[in-house]
C-alpha atoms as a PDB file:
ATOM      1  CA  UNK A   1      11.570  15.736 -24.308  1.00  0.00           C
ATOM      2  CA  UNK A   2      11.405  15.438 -20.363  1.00  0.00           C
ATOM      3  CA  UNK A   3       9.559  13.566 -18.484  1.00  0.00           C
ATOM      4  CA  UNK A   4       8.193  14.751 -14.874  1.00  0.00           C
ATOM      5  CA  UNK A   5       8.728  11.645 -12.932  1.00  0.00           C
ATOM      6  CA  UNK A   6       5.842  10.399 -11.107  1.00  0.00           C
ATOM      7  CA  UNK A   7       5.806   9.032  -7.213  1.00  0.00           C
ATOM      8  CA  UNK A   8       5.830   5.075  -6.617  1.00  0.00           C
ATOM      9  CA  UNK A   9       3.770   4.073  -3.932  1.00  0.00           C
ATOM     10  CA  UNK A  10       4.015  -0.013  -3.001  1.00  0.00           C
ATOM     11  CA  UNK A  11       0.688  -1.438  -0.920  1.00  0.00           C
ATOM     12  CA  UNK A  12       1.475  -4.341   1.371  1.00  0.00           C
ATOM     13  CA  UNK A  13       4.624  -6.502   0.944  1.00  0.00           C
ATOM     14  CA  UNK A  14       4.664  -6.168  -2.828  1.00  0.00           C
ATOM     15  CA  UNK A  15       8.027  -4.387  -2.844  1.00  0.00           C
ATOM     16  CA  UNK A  16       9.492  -7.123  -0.871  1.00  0.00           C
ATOM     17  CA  UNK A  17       8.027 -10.038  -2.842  1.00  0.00           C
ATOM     18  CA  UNK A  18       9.187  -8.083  -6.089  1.00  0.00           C
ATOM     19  CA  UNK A  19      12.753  -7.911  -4.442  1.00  0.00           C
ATOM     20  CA  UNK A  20      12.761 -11.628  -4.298  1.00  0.00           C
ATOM     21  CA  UNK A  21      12.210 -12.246  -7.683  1.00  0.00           C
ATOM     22  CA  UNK A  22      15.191 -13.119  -9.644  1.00  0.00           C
ATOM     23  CA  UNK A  23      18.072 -10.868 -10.543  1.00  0.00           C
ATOM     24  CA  UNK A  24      16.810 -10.991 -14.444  1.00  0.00           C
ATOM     25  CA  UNK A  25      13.041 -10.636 -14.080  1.00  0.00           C
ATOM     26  CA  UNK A  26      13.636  -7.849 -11.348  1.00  0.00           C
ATOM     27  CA  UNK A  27      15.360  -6.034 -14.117  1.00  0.00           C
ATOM     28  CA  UNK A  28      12.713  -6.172 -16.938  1.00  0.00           C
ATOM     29  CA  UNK A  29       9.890  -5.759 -14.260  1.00  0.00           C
ATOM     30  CA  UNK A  30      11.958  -2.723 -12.682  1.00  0.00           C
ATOM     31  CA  UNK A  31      12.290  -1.193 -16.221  1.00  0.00           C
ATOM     32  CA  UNK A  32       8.860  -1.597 -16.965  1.00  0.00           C
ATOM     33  CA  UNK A  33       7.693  -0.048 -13.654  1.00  0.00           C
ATOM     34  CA  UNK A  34      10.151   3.009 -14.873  1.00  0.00           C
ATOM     35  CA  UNK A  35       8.737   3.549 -17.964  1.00  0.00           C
ATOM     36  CA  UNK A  36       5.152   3.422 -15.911  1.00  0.00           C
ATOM     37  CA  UNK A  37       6.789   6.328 -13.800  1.00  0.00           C
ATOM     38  CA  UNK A  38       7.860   8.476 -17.221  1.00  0.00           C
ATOM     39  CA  UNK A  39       4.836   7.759 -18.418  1.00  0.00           C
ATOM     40  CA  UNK A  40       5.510   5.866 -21.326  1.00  0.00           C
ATOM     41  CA  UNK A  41       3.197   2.398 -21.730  1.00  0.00           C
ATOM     42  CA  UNK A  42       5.292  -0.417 -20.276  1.00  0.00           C
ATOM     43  CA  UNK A  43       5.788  -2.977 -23.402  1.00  0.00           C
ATOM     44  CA  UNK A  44       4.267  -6.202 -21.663  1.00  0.00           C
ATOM     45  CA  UNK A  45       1.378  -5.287 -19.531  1.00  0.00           C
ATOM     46  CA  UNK A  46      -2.520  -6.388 -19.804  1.00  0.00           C
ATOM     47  CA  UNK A  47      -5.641  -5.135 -17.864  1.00  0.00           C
ATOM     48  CA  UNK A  48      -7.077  -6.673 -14.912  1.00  0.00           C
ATOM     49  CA  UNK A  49     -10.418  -5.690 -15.387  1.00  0.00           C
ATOM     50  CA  UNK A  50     -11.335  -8.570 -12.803  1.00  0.00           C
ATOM     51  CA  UNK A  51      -9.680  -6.708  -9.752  1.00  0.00           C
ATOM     52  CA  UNK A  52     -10.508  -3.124 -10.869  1.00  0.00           C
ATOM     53  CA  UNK A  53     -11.298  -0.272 -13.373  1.00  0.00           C
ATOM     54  CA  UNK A  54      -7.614   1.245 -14.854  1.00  0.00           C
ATOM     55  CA  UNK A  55      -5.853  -1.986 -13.437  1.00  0.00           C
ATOM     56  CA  UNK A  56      -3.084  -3.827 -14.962  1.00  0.00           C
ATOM     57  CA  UNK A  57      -0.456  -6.245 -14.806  1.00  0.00           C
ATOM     58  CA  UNK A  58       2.828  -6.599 -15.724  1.00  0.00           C
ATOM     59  CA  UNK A  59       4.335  -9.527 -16.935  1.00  0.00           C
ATOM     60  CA  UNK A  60       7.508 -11.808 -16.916  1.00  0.00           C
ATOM     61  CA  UNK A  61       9.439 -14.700 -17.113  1.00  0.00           C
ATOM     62  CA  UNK A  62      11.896 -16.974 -16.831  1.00  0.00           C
ATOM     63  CA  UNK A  63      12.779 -20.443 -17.499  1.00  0.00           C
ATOM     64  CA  UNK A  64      10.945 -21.934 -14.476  1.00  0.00           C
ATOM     65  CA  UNK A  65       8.308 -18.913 -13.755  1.00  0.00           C
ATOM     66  CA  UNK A  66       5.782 -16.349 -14.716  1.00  0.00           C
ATOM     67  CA  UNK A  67       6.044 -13.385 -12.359  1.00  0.00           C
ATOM     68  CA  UNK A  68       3.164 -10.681 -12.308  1.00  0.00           C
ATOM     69  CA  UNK A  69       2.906  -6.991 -10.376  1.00  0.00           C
ATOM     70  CA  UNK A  70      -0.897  -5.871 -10.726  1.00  0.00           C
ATOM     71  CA  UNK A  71      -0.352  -1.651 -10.877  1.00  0.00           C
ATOM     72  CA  UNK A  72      -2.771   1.211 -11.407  1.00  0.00           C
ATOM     73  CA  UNK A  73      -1.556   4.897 -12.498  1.00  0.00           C
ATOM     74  CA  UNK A  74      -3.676   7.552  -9.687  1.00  0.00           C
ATOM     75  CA  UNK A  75      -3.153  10.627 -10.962  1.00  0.00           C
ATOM     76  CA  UNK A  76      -2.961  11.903  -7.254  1.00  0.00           C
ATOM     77  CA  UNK A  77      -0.601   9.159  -6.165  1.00  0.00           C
ATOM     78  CA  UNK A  78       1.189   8.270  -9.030  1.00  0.00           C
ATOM     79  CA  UNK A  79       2.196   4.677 -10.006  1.00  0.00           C
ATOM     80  CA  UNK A  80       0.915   2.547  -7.437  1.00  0.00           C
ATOM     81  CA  UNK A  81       1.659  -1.231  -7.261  1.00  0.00           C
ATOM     82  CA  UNK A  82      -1.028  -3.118  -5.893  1.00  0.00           C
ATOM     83  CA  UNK A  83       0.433  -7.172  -6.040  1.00  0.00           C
ATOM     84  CA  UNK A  84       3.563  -8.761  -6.936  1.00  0.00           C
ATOM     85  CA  UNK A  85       2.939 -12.427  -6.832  1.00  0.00           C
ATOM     86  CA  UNK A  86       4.951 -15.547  -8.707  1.00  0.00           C
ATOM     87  CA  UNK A  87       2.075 -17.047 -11.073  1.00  0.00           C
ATOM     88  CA  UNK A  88       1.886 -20.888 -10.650  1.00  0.00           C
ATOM     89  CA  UNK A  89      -0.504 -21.939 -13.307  1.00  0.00           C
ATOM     90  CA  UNK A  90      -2.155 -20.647 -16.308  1.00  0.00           C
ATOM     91  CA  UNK A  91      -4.941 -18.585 -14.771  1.00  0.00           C
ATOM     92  CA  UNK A  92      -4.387 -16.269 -11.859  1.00  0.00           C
ATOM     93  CA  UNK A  93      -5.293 -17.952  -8.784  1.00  0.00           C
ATOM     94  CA  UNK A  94      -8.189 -16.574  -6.850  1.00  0.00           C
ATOM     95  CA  UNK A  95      -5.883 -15.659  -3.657  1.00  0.00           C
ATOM     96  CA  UNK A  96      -3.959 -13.400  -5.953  1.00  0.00           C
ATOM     97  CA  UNK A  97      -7.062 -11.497  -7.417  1.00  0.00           C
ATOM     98  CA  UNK A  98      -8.663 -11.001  -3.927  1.00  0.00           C
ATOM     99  CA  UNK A  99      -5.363  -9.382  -2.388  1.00  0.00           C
ATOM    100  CA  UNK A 100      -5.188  -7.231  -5.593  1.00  0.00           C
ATOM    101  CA  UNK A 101      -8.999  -6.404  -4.805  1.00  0.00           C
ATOM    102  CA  UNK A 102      -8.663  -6.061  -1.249  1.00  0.00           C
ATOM    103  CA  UNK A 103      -5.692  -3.573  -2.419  1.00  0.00           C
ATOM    104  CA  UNK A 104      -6.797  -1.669  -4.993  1.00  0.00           C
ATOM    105  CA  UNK A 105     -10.041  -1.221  -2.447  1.00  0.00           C
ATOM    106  CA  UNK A 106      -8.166   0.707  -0.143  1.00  0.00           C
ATOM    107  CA  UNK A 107      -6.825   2.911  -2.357  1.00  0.00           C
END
């Protein structure tokens, strides 16, 4: 079966931040954005219903970290990521969710 590929489009410094990340979890979050582009449901992603309708996050880890990149799928645009952000505690801090908004707002 073949896939049509769709576009990537990265809001603010999110492709930078994501390029900072380290070599492993840049590799499983880089897959997972693939798959988004094929198509195919990523296999560790959740909905952020609190930044927008269709929103979701993928997620990762390490030994020290949890890493997150907030996406939605536009069928016009594609796969667009919103937020890449390292996650510091166990709920997403408020600064995080109001860039994502403030994002996903201008889209």
């Amino acid at each position: 079966m073949a896939y049509q590929e769709k576009n990537l489009v990265w809001l603010g410094n999110s492709r930078e931040v994501l390029k900072g990340f380290p070599k492993v979890v840049r590799a499983r979050l880089g897959s997972e954005i693939y798959r988004l582009q094929l198509g195919v449901a990523p296999i560790n992603a959740r909905p952020m219903k609190t930044v927008g309708r269709g929103v979701k996050e993928l997620r990762a880890r390490d030994s020290n970290n949890q890493y997150r990149t907030i996406y939605v799928i536009k069928k016009a645009d594609g796969v667009v990521i919103i937020h890449a952000f390292v996650k510091k505690s166990q709920k997403t801090s408020k600064q995080d969710i109001a860039i994502a908004k403030q994002r996903f707002n201008e889209i």
